[in-house]
PDB file of N, CA and C in Angstrom:
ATOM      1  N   UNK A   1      93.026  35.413  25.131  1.00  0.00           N
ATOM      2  CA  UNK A   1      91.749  34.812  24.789  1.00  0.00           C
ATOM      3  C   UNK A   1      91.420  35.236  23.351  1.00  0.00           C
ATOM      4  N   UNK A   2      90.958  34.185  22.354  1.00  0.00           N
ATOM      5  CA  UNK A   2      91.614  34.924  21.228  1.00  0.00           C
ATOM      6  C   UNK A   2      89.401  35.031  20.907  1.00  0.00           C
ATOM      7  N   UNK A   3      89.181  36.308  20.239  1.00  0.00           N
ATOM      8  CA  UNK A   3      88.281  36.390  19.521  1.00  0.00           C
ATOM      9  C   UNK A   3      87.852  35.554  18.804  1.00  0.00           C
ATOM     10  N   UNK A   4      86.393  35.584  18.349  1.00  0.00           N
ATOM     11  CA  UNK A   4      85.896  34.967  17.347  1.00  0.00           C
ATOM     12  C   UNK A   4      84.587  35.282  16.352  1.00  0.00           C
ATOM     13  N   UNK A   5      84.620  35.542  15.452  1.00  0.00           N
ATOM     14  CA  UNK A   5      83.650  35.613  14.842  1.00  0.00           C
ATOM     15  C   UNK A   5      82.851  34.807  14.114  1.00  0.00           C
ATOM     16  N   UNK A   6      81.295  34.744  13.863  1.00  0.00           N
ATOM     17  CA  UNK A   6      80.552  33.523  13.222  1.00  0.00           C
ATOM     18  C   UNK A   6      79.812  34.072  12.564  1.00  0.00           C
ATOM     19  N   UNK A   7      79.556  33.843  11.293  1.00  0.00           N
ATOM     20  CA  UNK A   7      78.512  34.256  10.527  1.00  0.00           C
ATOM     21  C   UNK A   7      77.109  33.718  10.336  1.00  0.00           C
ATOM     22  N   UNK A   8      76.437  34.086  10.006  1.00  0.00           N
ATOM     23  CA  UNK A   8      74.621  33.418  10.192  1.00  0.00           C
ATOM     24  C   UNK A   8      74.192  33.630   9.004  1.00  0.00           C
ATOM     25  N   UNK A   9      72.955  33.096   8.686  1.00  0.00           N
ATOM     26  CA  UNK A   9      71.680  33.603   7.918  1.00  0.00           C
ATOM     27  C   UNK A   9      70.570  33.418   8.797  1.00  0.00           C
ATOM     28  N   UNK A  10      69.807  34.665   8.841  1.00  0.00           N
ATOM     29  CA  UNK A  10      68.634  34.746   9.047  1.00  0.00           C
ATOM     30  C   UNK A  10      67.430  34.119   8.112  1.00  0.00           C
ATOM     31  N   UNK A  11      66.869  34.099   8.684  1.00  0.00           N
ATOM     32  CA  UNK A  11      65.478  33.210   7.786  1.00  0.00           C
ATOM     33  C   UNK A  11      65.063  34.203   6.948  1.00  0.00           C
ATOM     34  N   UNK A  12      65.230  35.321   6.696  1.00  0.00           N
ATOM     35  CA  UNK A  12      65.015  36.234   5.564  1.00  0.00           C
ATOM     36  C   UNK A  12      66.192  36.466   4.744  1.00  0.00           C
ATOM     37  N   UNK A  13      67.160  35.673   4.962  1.00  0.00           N
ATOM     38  CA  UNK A  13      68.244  35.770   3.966  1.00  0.00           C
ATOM     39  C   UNK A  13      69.430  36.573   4.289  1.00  0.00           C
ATOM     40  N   UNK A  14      69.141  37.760   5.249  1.00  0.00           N
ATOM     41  CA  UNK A  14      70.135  38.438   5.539  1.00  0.00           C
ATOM     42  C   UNK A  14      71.710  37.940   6.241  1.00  0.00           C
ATOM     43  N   UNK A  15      72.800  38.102   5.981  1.00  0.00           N
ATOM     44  CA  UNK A  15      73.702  37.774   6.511  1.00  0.00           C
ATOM     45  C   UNK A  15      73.986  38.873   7.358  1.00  0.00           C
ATOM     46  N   UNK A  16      74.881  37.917   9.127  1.00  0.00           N
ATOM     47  CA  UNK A  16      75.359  38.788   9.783  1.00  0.00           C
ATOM     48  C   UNK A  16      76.600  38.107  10.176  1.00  0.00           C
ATOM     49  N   UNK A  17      77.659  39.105  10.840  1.00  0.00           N
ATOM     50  CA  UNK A  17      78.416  38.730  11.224  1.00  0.00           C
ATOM     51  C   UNK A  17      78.687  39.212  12.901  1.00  0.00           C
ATOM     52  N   UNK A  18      78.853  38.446  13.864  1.00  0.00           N
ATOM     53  CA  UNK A  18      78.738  38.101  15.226  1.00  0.00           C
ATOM     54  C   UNK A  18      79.877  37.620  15.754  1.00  0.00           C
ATOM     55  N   UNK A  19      80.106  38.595  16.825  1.00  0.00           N
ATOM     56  CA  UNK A  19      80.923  38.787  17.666  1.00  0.00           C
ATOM     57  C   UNK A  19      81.183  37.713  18.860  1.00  0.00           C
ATOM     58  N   UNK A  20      82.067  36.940  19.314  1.00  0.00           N
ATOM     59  CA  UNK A  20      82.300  36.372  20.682  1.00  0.00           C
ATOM     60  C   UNK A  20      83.914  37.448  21.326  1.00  0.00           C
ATOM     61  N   UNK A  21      84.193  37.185  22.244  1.00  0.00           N
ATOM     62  CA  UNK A  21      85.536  37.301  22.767  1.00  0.00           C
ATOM     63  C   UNK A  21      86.202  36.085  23.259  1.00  0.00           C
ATOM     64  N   UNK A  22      85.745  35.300  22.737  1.00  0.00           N
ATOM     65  CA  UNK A  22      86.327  33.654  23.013  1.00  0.00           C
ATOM     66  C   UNK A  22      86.186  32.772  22.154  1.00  0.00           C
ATOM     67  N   UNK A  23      86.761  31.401  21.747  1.00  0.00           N
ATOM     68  CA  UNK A  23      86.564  30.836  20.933  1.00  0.00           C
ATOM     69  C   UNK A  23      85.409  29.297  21.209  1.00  0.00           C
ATOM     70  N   UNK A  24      84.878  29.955  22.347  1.00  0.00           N
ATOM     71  CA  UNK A  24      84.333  28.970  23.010  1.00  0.00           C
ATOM     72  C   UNK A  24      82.862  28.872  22.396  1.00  0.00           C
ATOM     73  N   UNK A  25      82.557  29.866  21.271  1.00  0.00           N
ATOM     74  CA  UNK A  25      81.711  30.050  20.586  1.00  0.00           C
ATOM     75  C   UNK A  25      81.402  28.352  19.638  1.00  0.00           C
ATOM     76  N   UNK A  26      82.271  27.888  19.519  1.00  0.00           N
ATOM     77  CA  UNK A  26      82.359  26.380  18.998  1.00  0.00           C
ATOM     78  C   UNK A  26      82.366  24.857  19.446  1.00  0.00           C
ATOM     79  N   UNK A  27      82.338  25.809  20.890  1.00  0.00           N
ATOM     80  CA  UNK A  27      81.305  24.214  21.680  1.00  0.00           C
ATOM     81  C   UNK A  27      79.690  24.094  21.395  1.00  0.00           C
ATOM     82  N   UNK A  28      79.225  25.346  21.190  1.00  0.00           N
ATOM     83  CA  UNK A  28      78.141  25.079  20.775  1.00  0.00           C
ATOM     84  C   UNK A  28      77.266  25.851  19.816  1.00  0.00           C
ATOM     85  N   UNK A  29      77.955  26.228  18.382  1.00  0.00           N
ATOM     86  CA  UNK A  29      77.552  26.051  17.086  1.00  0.00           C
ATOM     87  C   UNK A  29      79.479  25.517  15.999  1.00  0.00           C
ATOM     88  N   UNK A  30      78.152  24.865  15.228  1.00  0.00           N
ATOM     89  CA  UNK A  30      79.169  24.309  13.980  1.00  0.00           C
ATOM     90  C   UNK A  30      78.912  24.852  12.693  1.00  0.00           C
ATOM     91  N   UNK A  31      79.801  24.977  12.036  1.00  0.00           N
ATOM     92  CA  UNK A  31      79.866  25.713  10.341  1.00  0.00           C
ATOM     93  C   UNK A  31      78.921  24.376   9.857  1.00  0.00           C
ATOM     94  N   UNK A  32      77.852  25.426   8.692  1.00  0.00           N
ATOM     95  CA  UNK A  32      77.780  25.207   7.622  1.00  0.00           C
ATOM     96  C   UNK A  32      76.279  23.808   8.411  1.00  0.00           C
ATOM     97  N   UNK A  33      76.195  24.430   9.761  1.00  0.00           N
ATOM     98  CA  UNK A  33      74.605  23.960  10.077  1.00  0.00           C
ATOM     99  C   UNK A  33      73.299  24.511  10.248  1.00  0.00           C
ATOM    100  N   UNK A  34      71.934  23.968   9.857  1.00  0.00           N
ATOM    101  CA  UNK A  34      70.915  24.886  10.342  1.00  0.00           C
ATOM    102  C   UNK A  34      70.932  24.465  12.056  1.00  0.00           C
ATOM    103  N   UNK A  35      69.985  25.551  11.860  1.00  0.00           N
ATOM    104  CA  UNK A  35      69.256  25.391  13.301  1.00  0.00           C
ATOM    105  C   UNK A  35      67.727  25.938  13.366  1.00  0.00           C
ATOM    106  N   UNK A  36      67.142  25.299  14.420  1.00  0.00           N
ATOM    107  CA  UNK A  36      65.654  26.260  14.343  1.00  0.00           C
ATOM    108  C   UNK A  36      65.919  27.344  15.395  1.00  0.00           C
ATOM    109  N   UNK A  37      65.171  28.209  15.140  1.00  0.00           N
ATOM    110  CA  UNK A  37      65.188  29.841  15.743  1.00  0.00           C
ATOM    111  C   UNK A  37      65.461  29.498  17.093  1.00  0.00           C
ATOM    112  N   UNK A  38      64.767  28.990  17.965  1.00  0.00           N
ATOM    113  CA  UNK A  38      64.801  28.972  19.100  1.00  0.00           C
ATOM    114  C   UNK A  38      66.393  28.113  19.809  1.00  0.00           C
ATOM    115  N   UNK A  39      66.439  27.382  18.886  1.00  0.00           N
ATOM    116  CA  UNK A  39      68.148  26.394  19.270  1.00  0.00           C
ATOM    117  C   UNK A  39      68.879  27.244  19.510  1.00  0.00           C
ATOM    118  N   UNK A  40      69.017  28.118  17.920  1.00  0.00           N
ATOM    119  CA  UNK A  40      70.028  29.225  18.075  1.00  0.00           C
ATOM    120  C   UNK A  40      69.897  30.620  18.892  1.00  0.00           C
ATOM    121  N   UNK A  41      68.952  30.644  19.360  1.00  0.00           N
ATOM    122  CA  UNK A  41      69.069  31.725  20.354  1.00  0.00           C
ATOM    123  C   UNK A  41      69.645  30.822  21.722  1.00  0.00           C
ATOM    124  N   UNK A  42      69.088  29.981  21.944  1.00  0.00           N
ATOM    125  CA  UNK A  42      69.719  29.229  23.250  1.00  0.00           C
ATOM    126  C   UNK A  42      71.257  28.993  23.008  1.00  0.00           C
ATOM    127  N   UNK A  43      71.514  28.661  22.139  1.00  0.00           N
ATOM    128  CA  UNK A  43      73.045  27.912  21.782  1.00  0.00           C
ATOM    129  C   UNK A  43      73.492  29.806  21.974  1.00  0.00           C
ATOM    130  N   UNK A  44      73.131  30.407  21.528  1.00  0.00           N
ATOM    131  CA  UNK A  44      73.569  31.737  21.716  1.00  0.00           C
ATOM    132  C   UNK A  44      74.070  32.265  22.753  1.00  0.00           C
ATOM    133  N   UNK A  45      72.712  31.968  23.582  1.00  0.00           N
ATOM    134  CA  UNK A  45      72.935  32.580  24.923  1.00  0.00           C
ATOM    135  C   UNK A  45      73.740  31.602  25.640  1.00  0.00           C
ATOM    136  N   UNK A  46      74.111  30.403  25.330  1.00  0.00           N
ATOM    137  CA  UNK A  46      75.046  30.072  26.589  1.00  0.00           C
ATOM    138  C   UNK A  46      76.220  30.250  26.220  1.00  0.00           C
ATOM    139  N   UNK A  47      76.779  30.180  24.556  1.00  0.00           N
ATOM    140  CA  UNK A  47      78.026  30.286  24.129  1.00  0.00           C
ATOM    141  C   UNK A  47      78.422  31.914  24.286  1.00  0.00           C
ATOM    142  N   UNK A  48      77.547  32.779  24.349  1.00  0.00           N
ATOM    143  CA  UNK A  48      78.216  34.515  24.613  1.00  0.00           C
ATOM    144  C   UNK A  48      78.066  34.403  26.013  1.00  0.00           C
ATOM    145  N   UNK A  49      77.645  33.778  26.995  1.00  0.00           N
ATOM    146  CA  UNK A  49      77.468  33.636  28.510  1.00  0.00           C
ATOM    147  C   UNK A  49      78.572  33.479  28.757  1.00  0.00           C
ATOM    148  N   UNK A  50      78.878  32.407  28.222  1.00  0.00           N
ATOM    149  CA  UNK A  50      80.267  31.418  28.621  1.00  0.00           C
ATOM    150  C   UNK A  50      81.405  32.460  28.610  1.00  0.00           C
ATOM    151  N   UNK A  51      81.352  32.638  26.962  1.00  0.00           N
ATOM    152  CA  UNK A  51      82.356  33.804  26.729  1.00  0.00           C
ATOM    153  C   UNK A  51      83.018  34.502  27.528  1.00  0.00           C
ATOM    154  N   UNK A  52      81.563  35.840  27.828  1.00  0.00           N
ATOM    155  CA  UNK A  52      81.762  36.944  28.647  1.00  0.00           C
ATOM    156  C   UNK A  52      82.044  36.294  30.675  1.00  0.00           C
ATOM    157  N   UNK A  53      81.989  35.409  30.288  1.00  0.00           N
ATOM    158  CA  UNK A  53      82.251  34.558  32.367  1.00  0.00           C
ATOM    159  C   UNK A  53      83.776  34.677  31.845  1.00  0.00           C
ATOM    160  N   UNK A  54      84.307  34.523  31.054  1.00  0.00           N
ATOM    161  CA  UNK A  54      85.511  33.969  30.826  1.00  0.00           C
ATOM    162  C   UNK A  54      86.180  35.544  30.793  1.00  0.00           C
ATOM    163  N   UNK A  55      85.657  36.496  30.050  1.00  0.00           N
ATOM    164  CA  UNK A  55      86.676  37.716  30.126  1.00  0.00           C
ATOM    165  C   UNK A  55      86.481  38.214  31.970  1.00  0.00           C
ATOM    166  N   UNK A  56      85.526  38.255  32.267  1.00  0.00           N
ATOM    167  CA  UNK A  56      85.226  38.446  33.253  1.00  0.00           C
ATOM    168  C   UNK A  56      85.989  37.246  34.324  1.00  0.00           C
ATOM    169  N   UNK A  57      86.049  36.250  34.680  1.00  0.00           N
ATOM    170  CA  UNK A  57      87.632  35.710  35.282  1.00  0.00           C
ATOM    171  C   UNK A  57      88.889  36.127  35.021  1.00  0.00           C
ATOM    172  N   UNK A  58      89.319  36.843  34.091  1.00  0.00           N
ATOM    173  CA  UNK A  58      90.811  37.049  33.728  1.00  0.00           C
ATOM    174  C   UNK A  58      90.399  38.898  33.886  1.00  0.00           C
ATOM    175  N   UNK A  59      89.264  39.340  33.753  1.00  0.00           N
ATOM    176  CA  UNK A  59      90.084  41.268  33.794  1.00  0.00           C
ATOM    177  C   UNK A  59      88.369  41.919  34.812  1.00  0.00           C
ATOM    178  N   UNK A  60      87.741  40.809  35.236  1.00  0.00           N
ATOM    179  CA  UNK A  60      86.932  41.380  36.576  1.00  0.00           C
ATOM    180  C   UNK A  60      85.650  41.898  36.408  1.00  0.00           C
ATOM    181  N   UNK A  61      85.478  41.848  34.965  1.00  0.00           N
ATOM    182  CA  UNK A  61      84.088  42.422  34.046  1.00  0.00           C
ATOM    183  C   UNK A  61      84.124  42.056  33.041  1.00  0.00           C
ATOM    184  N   UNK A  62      82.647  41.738  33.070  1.00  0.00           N
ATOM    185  CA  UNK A  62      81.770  40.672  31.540  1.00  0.00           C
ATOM    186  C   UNK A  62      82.158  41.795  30.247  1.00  0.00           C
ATOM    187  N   UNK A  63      81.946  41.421  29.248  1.00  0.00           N
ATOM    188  CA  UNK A  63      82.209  42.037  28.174  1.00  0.00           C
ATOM    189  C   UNK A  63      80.919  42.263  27.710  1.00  0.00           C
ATOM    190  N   UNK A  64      81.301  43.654  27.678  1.00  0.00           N
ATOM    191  CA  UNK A  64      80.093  44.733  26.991  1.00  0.00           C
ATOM    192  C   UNK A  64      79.670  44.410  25.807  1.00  0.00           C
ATOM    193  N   UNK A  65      80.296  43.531  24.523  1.00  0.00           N
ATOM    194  CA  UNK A  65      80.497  43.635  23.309  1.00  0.00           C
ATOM    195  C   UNK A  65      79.256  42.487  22.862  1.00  0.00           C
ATOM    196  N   UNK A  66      79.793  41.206  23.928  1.00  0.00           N
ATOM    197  CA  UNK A  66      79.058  39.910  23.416  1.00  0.00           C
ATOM    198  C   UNK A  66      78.027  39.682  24.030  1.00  0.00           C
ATOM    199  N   UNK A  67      77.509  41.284  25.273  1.00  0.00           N
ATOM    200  CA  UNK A  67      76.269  41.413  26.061  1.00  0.00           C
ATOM    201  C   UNK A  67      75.086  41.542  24.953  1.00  0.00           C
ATOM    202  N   UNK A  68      75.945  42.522  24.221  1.00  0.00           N
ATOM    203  CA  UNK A  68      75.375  43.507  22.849  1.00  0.00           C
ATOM    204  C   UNK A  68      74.563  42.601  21.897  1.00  0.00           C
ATOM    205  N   UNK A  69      75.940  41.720  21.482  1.00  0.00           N
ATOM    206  CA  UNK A  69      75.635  40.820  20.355  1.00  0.00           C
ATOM    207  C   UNK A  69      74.593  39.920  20.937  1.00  0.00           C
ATOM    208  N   UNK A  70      74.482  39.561  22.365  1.00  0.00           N
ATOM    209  CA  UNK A  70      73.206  38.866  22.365  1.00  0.00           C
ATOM    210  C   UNK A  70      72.128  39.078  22.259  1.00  0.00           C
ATOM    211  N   UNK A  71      72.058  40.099  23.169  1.00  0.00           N
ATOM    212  CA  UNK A  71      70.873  41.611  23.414  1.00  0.00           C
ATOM    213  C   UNK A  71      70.335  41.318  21.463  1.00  0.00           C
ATOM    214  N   UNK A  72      71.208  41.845  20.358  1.00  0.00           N
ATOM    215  CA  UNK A  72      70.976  42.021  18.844  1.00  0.00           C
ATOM    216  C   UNK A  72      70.230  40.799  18.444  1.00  0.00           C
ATOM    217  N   UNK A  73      71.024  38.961  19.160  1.00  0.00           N
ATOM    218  CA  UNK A  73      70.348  38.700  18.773  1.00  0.00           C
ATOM    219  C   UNK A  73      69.201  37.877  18.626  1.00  0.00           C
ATOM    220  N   UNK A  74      68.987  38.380  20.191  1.00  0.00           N
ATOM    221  CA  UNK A  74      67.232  37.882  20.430  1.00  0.00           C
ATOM    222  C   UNK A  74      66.894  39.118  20.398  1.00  0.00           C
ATOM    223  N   UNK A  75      66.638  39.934  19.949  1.00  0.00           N
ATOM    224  CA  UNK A  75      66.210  40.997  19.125  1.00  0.00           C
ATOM    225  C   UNK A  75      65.554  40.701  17.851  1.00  0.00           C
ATOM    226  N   UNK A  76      66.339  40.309  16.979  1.00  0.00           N
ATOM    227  CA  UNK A  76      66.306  39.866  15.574  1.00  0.00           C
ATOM    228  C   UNK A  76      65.526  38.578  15.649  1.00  0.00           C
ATOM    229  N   UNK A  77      65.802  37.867  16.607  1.00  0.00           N
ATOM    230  CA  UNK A  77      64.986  36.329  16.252  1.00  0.00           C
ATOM    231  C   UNK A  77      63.248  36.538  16.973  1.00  0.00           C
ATOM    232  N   UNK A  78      62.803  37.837  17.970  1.00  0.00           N
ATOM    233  CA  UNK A  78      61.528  38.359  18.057  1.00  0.00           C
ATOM    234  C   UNK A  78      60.933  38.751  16.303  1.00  0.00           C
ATOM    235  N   UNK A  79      61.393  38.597  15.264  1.00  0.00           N
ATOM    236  CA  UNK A  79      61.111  39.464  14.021  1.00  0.00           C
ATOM    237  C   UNK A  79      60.295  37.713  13.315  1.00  0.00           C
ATOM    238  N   UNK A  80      60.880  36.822  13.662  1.00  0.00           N
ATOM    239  CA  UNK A  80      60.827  35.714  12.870  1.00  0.00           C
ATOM    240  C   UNK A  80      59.791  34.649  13.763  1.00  0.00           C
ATOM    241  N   UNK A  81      59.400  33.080  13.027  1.00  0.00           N
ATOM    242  CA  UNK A  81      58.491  32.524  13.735  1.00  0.00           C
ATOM    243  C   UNK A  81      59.073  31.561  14.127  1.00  0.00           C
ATOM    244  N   UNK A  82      58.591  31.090  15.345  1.00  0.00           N
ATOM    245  CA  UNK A  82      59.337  29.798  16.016  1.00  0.00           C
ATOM    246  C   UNK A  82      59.865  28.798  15.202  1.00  0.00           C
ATOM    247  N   UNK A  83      59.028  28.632  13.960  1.00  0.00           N
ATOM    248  CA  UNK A  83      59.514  27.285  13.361  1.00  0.00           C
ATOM    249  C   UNK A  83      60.748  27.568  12.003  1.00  0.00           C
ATOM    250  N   UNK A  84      61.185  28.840  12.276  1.00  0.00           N
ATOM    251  CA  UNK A  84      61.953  29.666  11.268  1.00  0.00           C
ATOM    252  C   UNK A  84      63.505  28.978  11.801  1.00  0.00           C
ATOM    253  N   UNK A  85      64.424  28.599  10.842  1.00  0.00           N
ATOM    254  CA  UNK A  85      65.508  28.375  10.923  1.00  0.00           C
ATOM    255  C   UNK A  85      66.985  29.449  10.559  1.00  0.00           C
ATOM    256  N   UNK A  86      67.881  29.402  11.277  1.00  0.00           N
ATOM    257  CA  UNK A  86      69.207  30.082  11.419  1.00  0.00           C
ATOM    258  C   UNK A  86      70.385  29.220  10.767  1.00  0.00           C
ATOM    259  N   UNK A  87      70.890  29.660   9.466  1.00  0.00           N
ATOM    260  CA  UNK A  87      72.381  28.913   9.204  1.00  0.00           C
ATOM    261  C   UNK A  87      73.424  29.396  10.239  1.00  0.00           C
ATOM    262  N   UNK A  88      74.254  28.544  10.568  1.00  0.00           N
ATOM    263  CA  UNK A  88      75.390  29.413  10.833  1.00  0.00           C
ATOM    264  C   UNK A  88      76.653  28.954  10.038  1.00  0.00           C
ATOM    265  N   UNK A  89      76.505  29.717   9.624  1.00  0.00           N
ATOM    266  CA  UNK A  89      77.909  29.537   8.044  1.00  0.00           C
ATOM    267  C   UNK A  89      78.956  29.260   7.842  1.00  0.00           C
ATOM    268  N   UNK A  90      79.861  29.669   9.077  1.00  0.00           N
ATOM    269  CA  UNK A  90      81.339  29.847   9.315  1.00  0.00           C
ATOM    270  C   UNK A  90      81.708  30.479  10.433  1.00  0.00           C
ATOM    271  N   UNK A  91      82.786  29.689  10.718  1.00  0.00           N
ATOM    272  CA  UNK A  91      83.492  30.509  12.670  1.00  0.00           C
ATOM    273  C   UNK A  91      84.470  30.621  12.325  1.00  0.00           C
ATOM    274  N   UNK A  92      84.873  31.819  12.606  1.00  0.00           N
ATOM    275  CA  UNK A  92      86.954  31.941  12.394  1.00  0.00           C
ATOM    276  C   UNK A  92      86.633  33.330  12.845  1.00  0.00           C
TER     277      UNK A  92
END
């Protein structure tokens, strides 16, 4: 199951870089689109959901990693206002 990483901007400019354990992260975000805050937390949570169902069919437990990265980032999107938008920059 090959990893994946995606990069963002936050509505304050900050760049991050974000963790999946699947590449399934690209059914639902695309490079080099916005989104409003709330999309991308949803698109979030089902694409690290998905993910971690998937390590969890092949070795019997969800992955701790992309629990994290979600946990981080509706964390981060409590900081910002509903009508605040998320790039997401690049997946590889």
């Amino acid at each position: 199951m090959p990893e994946m990483r995606f990069t963002i901007r936050w509505p304050d400019g900050e760049e991050e870089s974000c963790y999946s354990p699947s590449s399934v992260v690209a059914e639902f975000l695309e490079p080099a689109t916005e989104y409003t805050l709330g999309d991308f937390v949803v698109r979030s949570r089902l694409a690290l959901d998905k993910a971690s169902g998937r390590v969890a069919a092949i070795y019997g437990y969800r992955c701790s990693r992309a629990e994290a990265q979600l946990d981080r980032i509706e964390a981060r999107a409590k900081e910002f206002e509903d009508s605040a938008t998320v790039h997401c920059l690049r997946l590889g």
